[in-house]
PDB file of N, CA and C in Angstrom:
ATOM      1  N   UNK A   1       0.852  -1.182   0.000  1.00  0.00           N
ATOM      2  CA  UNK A   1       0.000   0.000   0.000  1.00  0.00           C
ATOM      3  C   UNK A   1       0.893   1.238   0.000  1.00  0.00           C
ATOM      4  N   UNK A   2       0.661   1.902  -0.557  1.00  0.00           N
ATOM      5  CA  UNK A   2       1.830   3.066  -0.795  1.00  0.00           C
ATOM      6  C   UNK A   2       1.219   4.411   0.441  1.00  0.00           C
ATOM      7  N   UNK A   3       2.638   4.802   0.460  1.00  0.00           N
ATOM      8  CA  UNK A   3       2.681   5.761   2.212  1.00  0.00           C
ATOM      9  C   UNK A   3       1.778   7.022   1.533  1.00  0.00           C
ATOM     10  N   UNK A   4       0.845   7.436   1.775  1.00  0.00           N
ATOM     11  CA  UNK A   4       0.151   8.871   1.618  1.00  0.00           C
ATOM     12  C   UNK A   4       0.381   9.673   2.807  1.00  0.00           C
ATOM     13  N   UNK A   5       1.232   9.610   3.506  1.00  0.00           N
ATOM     14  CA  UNK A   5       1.228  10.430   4.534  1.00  0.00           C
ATOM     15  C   UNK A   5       2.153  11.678   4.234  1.00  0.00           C
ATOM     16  N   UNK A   6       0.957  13.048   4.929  1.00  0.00           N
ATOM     17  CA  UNK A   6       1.497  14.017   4.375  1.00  0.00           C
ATOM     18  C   UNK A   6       2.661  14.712   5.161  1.00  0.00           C
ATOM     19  N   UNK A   7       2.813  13.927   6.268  1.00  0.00           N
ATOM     20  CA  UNK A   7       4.491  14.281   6.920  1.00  0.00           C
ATOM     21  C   UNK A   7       5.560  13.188   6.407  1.00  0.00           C
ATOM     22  N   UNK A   8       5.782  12.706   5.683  1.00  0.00           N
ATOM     23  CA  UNK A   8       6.785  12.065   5.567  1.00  0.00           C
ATOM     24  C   UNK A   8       7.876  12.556   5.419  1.00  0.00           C
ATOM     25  N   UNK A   9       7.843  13.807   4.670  1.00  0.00           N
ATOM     26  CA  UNK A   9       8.896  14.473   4.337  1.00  0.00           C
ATOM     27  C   UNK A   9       9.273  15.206   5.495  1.00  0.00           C
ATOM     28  N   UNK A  10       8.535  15.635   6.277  1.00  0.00           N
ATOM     29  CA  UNK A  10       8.733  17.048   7.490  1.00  0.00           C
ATOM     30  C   UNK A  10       9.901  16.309   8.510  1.00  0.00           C
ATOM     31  N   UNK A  11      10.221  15.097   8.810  1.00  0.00           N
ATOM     32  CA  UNK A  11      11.357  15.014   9.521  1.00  0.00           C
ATOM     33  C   UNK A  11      12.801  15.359   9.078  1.00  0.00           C
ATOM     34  N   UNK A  12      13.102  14.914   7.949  1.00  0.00           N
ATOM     35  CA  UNK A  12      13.738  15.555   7.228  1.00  0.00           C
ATOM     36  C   UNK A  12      13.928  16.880   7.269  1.00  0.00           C
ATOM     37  N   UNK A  13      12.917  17.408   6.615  1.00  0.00           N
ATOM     38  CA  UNK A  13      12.803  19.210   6.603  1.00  0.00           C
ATOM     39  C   UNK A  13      13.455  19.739   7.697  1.00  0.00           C
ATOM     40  N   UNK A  14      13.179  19.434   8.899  1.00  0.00           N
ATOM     41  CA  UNK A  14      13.411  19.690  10.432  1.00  0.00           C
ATOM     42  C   UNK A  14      14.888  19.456  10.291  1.00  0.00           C
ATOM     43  N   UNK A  15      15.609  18.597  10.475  1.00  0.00           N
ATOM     44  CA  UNK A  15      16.557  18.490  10.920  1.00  0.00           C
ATOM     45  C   UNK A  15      17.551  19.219   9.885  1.00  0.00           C
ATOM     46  N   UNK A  16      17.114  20.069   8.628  1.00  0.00           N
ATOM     47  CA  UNK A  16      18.155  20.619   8.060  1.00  0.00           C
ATOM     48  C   UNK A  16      17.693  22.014   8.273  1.00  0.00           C
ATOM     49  N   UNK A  17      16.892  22.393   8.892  1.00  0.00           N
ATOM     50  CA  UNK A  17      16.295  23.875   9.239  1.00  0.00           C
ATOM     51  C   UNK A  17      16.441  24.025  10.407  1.00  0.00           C
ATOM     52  N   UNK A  18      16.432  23.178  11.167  1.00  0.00           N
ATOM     53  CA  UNK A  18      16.491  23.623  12.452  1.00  0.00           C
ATOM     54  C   UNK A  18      17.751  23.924  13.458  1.00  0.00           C
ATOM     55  N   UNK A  19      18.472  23.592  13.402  1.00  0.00           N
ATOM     56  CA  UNK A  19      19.778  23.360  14.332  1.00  0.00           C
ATOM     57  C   UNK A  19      20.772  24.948  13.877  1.00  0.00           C
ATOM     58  N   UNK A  20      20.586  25.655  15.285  1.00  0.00           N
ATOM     59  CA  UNK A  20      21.268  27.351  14.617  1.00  0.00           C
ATOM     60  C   UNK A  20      23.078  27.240  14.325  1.00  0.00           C
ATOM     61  N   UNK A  21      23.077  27.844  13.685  1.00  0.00           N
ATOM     62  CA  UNK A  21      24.750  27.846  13.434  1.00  0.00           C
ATOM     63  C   UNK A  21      25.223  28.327  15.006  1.00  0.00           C
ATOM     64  N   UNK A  22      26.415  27.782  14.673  1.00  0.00           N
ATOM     65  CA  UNK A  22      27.598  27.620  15.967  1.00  0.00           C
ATOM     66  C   UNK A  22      28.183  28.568  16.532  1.00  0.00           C
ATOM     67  N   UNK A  23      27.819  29.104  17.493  1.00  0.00           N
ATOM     68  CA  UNK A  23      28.111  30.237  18.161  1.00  0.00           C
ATOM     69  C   UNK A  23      27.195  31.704  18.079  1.00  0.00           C
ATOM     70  N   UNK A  24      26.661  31.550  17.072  1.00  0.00           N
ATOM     71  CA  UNK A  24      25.232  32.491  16.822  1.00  0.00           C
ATOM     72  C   UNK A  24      23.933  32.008  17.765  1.00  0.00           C
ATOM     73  N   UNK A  25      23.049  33.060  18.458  1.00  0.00           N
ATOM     74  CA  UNK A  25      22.123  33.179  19.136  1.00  0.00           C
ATOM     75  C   UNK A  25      20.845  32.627  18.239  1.00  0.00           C
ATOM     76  N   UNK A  26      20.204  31.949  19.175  1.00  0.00           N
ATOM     77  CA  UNK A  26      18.984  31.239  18.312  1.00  0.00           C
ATOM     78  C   UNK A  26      18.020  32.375  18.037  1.00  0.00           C
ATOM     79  N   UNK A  27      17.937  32.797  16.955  1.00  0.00           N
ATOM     80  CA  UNK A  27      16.700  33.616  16.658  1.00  0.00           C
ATOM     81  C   UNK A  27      14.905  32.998  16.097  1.00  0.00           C
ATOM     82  N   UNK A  28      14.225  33.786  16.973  1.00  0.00           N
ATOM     83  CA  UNK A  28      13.115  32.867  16.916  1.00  0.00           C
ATOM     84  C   UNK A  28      12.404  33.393  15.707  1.00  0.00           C
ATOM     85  N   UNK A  29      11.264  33.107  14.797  1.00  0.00           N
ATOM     86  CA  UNK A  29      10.460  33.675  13.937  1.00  0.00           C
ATOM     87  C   UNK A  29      10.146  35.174  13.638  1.00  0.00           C
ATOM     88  N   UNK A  30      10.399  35.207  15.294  1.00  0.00           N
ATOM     89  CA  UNK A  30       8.880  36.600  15.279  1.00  0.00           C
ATOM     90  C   UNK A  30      10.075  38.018  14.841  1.00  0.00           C
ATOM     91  N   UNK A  31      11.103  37.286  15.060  1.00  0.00           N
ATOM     92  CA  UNK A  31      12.307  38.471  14.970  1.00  0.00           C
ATOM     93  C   UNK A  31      13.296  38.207  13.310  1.00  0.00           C
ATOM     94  N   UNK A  32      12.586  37.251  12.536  1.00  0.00           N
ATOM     95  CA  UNK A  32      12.968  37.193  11.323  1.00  0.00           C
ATOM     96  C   UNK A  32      12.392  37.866  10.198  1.00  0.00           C
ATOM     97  N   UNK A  33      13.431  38.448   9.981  1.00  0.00           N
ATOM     98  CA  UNK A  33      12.547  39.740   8.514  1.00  0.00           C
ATOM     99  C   UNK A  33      12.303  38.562   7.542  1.00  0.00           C
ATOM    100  N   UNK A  34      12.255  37.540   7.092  1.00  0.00           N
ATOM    101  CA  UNK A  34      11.763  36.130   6.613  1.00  0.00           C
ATOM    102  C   UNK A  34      10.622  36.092   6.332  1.00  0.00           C
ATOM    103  N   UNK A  35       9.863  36.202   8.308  1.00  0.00           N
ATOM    104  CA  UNK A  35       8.357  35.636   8.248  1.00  0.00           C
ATOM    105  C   UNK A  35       7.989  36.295   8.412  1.00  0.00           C
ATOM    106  N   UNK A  36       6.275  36.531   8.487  1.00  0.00           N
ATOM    107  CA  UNK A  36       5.318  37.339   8.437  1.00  0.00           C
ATOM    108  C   UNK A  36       4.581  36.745   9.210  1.00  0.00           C
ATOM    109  N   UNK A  37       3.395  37.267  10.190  1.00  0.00           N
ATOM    110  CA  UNK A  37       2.706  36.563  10.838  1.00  0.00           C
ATOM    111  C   UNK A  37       1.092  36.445  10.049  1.00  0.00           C
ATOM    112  N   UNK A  38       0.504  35.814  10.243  1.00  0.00           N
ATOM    113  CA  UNK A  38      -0.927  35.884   9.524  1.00  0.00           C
ATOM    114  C   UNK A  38      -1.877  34.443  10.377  1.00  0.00           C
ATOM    115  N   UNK A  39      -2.643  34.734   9.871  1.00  0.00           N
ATOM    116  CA  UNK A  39      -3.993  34.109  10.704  1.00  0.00           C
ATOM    117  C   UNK A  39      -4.948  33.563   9.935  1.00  0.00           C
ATOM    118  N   UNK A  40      -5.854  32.466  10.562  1.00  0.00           N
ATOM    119  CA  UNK A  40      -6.139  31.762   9.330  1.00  0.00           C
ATOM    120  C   UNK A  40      -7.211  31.387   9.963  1.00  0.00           C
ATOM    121  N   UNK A  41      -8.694  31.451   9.266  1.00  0.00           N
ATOM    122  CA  UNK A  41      -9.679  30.831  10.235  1.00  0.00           C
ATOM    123  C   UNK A  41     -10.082  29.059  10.075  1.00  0.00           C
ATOM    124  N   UNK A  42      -9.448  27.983  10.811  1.00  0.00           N
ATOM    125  CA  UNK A  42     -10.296  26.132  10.922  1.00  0.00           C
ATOM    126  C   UNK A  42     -11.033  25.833  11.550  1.00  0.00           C
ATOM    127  N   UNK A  43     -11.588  25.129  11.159  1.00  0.00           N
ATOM    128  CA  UNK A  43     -12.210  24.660  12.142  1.00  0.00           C
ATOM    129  C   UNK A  43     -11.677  23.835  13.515  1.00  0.00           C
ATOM    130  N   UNK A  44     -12.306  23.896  14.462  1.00  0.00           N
ATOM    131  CA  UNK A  44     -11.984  23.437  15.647  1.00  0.00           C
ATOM    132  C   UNK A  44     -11.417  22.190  16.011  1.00  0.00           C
ATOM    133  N   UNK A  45     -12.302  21.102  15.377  1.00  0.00           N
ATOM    134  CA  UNK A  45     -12.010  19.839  15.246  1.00  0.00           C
ATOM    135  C   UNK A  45     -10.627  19.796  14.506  1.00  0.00           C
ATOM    136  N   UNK A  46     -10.802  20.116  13.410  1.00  0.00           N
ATOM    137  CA  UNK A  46      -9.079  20.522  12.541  1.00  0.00           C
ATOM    138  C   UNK A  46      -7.868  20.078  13.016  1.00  0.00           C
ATOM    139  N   UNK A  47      -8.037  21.705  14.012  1.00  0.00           N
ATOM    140  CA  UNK A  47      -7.112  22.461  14.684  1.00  0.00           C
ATOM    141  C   UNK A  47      -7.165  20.887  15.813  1.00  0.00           C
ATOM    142  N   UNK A  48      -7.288  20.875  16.555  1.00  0.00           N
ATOM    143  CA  UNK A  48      -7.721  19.412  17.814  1.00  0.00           C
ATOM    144  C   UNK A  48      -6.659  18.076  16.798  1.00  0.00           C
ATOM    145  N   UNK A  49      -7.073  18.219  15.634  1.00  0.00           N
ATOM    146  CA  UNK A  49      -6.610  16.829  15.324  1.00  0.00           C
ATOM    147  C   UNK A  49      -4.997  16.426  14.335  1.00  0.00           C
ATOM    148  N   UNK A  50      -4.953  18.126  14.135  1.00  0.00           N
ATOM    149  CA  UNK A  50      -3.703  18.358  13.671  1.00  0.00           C
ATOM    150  C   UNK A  50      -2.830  18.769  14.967  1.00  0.00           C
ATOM    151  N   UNK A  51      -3.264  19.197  16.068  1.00  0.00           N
ATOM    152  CA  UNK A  51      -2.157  19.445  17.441  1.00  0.00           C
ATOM    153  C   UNK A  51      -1.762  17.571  17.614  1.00  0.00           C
ATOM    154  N   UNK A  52      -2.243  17.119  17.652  1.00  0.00           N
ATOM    155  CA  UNK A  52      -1.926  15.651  18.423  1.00  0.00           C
ATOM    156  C   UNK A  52      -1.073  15.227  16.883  1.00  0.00           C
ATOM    157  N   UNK A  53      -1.367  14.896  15.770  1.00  0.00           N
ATOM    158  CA  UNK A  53      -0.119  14.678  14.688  1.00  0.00           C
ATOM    159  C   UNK A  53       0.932  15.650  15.041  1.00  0.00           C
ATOM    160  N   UNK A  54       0.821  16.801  15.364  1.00  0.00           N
ATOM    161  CA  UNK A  54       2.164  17.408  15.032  1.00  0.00           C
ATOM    162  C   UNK A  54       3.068  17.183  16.894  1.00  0.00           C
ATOM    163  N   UNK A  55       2.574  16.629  17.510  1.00  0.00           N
ATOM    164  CA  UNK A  55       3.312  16.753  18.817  1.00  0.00           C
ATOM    165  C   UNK A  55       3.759  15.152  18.552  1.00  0.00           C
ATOM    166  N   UNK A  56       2.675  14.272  18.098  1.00  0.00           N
ATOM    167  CA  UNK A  56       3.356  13.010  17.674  1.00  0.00           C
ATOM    168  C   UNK A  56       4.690  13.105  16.771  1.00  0.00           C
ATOM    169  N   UNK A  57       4.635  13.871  15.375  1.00  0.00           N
ATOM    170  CA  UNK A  57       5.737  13.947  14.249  1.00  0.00           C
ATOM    171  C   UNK A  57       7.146  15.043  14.582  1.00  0.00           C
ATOM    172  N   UNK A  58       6.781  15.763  16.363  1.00  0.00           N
ATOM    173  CA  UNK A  58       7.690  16.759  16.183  1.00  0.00           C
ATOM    174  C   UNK A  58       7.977  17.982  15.964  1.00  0.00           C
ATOM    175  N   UNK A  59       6.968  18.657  15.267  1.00  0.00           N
ATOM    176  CA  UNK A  59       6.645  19.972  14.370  1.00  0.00           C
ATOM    177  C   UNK A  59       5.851  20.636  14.947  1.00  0.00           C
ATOM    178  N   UNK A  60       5.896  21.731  14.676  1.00  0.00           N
ATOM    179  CA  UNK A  60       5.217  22.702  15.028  1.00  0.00           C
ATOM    180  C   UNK A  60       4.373  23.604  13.759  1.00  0.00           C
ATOM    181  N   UNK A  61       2.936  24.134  14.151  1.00  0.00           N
ATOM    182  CA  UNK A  61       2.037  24.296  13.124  1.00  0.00           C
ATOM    183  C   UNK A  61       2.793  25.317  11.802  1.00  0.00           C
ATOM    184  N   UNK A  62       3.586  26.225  12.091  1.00  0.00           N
ATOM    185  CA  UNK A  62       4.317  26.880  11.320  1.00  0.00           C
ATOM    186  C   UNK A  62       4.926  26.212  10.510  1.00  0.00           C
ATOM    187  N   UNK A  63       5.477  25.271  10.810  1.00  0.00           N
ATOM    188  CA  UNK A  63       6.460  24.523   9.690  1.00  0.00           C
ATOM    189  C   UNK A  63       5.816  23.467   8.992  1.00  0.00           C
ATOM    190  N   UNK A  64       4.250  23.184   9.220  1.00  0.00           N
ATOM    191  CA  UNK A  64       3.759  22.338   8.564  1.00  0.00           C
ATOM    192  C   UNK A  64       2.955  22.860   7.397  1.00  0.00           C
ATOM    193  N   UNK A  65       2.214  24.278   7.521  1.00  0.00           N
ATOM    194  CA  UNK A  65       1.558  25.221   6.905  1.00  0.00           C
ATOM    195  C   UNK A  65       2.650  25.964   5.994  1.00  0.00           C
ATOM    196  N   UNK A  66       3.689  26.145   6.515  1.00  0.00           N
ATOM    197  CA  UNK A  66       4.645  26.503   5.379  1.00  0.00           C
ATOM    198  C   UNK A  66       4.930  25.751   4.189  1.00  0.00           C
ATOM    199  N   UNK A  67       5.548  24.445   5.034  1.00  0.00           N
ATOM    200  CA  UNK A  67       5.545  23.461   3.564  1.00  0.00           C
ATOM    201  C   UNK A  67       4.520  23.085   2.498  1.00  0.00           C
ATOM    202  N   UNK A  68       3.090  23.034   2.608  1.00  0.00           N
ATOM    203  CA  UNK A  68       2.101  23.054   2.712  1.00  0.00           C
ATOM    204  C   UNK A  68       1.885  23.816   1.509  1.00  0.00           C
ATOM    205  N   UNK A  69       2.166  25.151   1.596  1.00  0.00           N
ATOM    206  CA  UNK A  69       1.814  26.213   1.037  1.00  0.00           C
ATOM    207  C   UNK A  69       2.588  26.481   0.013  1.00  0.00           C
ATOM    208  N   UNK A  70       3.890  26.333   0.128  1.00  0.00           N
ATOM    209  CA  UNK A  70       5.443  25.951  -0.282  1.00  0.00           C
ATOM    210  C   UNK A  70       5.349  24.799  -1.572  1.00  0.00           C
ATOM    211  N   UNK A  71       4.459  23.535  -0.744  1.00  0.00           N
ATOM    212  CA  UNK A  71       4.989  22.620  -2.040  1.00  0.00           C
ATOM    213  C   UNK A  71       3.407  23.337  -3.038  1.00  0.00           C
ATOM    214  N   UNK A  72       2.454  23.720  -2.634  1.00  0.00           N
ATOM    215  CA  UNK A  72       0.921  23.986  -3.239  1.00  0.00           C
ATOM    216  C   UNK A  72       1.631  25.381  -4.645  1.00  0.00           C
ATOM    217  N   UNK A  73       2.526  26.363  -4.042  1.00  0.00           N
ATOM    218  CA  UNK A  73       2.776  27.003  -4.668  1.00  0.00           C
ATOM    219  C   UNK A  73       3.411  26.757  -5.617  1.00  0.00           C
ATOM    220  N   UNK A  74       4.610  25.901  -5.585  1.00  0.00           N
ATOM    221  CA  UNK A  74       5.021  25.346  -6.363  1.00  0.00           C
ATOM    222  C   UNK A  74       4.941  24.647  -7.420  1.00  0.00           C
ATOM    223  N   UNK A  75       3.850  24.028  -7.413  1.00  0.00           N
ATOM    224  CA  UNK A  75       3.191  23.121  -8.106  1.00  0.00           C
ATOM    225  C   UNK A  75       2.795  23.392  -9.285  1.00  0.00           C
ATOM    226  N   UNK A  76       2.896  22.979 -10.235  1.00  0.00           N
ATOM    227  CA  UNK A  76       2.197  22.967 -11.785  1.00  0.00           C
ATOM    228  C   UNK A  76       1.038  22.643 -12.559  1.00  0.00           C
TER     229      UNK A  76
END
């Protein structure tokens, strides 16, 4: 049966994004001219059932909605 799961890739992702260079101060999001903050209205249940995947896979909702959006944009 072939893997449809839509984190397969995100462990990966993580471990080459995440870890700050060596001797530099960890800078968090909110202080990166990078990101932007924005808001998004789900539903409740959603939101409930994507917190428990992403504390299971590791991630945090930012980096899953990025890729998300990332591979959607991309796309042809």
């Amino acid at each position: 049966m072939p893997n449809n799961n839509m984190f397969a890739g995100l462990k990966s992702l993580k471990k080459e994004t995440s870890a700050p260079a060596v001797g530099r101060a960890k800078r968090g999001k909110s202080s990166d001219p990078d990101y932007a903050q924005t808001s998004v209205y789900l539903k409740r249940e959603t939101i409930k059932k994507a917190q428990v995947r992403l504390i299971e896979e590791d991630f945090d909702f930012s980096e899953l909605v990025e890729k998300l959006l990332r591979d959607w944009v991309e796309k042809k």
